[in-house]
Protein backbone atom coordinates (compact mmCIF):
# COMPACT_ATOMS: atom_id res chain seq x y z
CA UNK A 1 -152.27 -59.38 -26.36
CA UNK A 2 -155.81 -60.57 -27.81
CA UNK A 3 -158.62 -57.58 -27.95
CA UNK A 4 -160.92 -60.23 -25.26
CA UNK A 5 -158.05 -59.50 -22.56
CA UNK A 6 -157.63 -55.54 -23.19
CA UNK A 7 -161.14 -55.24 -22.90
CA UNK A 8 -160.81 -57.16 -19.36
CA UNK A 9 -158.19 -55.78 -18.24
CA UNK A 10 -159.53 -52.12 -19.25
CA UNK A 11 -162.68 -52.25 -18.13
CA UNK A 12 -160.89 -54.04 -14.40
CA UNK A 13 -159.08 -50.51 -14.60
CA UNK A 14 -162.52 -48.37 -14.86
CA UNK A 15 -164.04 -50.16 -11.72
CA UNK A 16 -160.68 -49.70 -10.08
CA UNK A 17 -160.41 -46.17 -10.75
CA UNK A 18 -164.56 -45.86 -10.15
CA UNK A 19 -164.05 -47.58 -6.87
CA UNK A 20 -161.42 -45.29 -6.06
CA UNK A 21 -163.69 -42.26 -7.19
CA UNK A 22 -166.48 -43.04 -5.36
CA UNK A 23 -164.57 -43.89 -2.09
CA UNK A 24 -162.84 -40.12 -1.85
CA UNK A 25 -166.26 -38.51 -2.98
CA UNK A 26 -168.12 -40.30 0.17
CA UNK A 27 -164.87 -39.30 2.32
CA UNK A 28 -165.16 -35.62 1.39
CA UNK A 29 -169.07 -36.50 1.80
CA UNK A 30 -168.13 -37.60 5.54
CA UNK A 31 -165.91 -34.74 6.42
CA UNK A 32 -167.61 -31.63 4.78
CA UNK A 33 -170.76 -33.05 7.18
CA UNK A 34 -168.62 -32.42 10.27
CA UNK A 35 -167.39 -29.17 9.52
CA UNK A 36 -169.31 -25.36 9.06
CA UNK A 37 -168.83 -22.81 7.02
CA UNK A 38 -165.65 -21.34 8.31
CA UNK A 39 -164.36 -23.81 9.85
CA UNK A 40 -160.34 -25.42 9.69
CA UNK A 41 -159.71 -28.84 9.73
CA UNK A 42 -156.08 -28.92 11.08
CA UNK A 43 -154.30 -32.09 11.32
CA UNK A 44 -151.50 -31.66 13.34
CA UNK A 45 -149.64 -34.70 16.07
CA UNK A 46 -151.29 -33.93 19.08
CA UNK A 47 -148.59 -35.47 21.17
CA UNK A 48 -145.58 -33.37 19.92
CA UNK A 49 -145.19 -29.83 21.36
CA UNK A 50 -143.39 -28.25 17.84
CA UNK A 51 -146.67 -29.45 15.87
CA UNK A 52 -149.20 -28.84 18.90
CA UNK A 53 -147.61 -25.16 19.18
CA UNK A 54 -148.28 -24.20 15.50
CA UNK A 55 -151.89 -24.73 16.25
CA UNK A 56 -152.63 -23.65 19.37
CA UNK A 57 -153.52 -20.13 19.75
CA UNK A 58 -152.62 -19.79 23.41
CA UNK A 59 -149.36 -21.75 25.08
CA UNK A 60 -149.34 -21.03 28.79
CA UNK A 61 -147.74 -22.58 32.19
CA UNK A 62 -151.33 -22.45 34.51
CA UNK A 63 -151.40 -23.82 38.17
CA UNK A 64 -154.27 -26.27 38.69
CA UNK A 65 -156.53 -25.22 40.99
CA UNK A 66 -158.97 -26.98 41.61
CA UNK A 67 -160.64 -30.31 39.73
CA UNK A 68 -164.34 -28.95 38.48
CA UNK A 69 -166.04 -32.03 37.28
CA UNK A 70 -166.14 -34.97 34.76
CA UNK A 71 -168.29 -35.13 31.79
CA UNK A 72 -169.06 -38.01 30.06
CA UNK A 73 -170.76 -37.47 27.04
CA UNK A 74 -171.66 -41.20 25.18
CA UNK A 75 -168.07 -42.69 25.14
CA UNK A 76 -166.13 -39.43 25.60
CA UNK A 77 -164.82 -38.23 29.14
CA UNK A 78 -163.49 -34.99 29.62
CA UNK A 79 -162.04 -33.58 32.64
CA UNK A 80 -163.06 -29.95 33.90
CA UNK A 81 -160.25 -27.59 35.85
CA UNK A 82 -159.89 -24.02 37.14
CA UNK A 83 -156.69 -23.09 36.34
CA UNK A 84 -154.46 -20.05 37.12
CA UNK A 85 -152.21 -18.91 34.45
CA UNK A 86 -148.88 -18.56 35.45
CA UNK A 87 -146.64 -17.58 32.47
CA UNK A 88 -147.79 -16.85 28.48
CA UNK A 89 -145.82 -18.27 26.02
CA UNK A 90 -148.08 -17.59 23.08
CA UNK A 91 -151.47 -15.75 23.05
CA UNK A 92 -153.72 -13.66 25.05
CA UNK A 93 -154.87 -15.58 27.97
CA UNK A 94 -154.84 -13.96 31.56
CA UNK A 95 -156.33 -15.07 34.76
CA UNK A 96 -158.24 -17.88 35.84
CA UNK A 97 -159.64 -19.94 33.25
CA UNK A 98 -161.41 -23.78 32.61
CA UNK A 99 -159.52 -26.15 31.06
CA UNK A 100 -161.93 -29.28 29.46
CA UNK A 101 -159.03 -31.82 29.28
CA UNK A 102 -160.14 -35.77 27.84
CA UNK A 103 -157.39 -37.59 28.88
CA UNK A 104 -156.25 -40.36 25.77
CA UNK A 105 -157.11 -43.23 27.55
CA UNK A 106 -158.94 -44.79 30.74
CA UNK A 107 -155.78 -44.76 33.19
CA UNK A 108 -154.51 -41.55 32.82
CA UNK A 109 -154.71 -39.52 36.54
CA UNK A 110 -156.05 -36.31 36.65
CA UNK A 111 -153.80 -33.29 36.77
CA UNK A 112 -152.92 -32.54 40.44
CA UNK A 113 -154.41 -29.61 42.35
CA UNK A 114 -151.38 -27.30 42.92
CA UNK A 115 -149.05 -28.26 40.33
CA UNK A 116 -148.36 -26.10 37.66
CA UNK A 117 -148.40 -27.76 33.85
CA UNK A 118 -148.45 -26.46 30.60
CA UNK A 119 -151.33 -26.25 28.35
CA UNK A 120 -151.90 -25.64 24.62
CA UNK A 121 -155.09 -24.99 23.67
CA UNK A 122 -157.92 -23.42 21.02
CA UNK A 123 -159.18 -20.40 21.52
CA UNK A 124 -161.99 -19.89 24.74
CA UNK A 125 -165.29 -22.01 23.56
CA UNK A 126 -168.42 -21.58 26.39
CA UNK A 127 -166.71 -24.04 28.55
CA UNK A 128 -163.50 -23.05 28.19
CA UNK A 129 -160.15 -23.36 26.48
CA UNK A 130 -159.88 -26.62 25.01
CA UNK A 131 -156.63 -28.66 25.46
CA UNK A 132 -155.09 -29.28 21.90
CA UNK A 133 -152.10 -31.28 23.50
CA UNK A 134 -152.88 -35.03 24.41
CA UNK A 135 -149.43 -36.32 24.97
CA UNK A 136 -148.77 -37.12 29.36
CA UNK A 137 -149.58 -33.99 31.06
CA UNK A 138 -146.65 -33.98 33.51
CA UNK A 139 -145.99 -30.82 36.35
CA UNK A 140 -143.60 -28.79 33.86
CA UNK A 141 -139.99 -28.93 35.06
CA UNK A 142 -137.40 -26.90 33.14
CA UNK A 143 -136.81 -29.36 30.06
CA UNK A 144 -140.26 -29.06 29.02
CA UNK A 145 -140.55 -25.57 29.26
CA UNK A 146 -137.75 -25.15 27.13
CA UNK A 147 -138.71 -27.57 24.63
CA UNK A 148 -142.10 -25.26 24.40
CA UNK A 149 -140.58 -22.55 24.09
CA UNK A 150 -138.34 -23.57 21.10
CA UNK A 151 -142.00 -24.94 19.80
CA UNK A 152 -143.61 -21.23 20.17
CA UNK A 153 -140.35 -19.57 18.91
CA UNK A 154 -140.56 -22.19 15.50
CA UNK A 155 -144.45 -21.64 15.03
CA UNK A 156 -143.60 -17.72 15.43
CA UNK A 157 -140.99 -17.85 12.62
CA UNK A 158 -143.37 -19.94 10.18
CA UNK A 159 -145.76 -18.06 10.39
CA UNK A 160 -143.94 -14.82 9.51
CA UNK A 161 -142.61 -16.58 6.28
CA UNK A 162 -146.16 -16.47 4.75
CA UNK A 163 -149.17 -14.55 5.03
CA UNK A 164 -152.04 -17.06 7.18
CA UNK A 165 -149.72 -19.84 6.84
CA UNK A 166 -151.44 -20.63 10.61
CA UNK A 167 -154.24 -22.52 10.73
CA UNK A 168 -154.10 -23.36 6.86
């Protein structure tokens, strides 16, 4: 190979590699400009109850009871709803609370008043505790709840295999 094509084919490599370089820098750039100090980005499949269970800090059956109100906030819609919990799988939550759910996409219905469905979510923010699960919020029947409550009973045993292995 002549020295005139090395050189090209080198100095391709340095602007591929740069390119490269410069494109996870302004990524990191991106991210670390939505987070604050503190803060965990998780990435977890929000439509999968074993994943959505490892990161939810409270897992809970809660009868709807009444529809709030919807919030639209630029091109993001979020449903508001008083909700009685029924049964704790994981966490600390008791009572009535708000749910904030944003349904994944324009035609799903809103969760029925009455029915009882269950909800993973965050821990309590001013408005509430926000819904972590976006899969199709169906009234739980006795297949679901068992499939959550293999999900709870797996995050429970990871995270005794390792100190703060939640939420890392």
């Amino acid at each position: 190979m002549n020295t005139t094509r090395k050189a090209k084919l080198l100095t391709a490599g340095a602007v591929v590699a740069g390119t490269l370089s410069l494109g996870g820098w302004s990524g990191y750039q991106y991210l670390e400009g939505q987070v604050w100090s503190g803060c965990v980005l998780r990435v977890y499949d929000a439509t999968s109850p074993a994943d959505t269970a490892s990161h939810a800090e409270n897992v809970f059956t809660g009868r709807v009871v009444e529809f709030v109100e919807r919030r639209v906030d630029e091109s993001w819609t979020t449903d508001v709803y008083r909700v009685d919990v029924v049964s704790v799988l994981r966490g600390d939550v008791r009572g009535t609370v708000l749910v904030p759910f944003a349904p994944d996409r324009e035609s799903a219905r809103r969760l029925a008043d009455g029915e009882t469905y269950v909800f993973a979510t965050q821990p309590k923010a001013d408005d509430g505790y926000w819904l972590m699960f976006q899969g199709e919020m169906k009234p739980v029947d006795d297949g679901q709840l068992l499939v959550w409550k293999a999900a709870v009973a797996l995050a429970a045993a990871g995270e005794g295999e390792g100190e703060g292995k939640r939420g890392a």
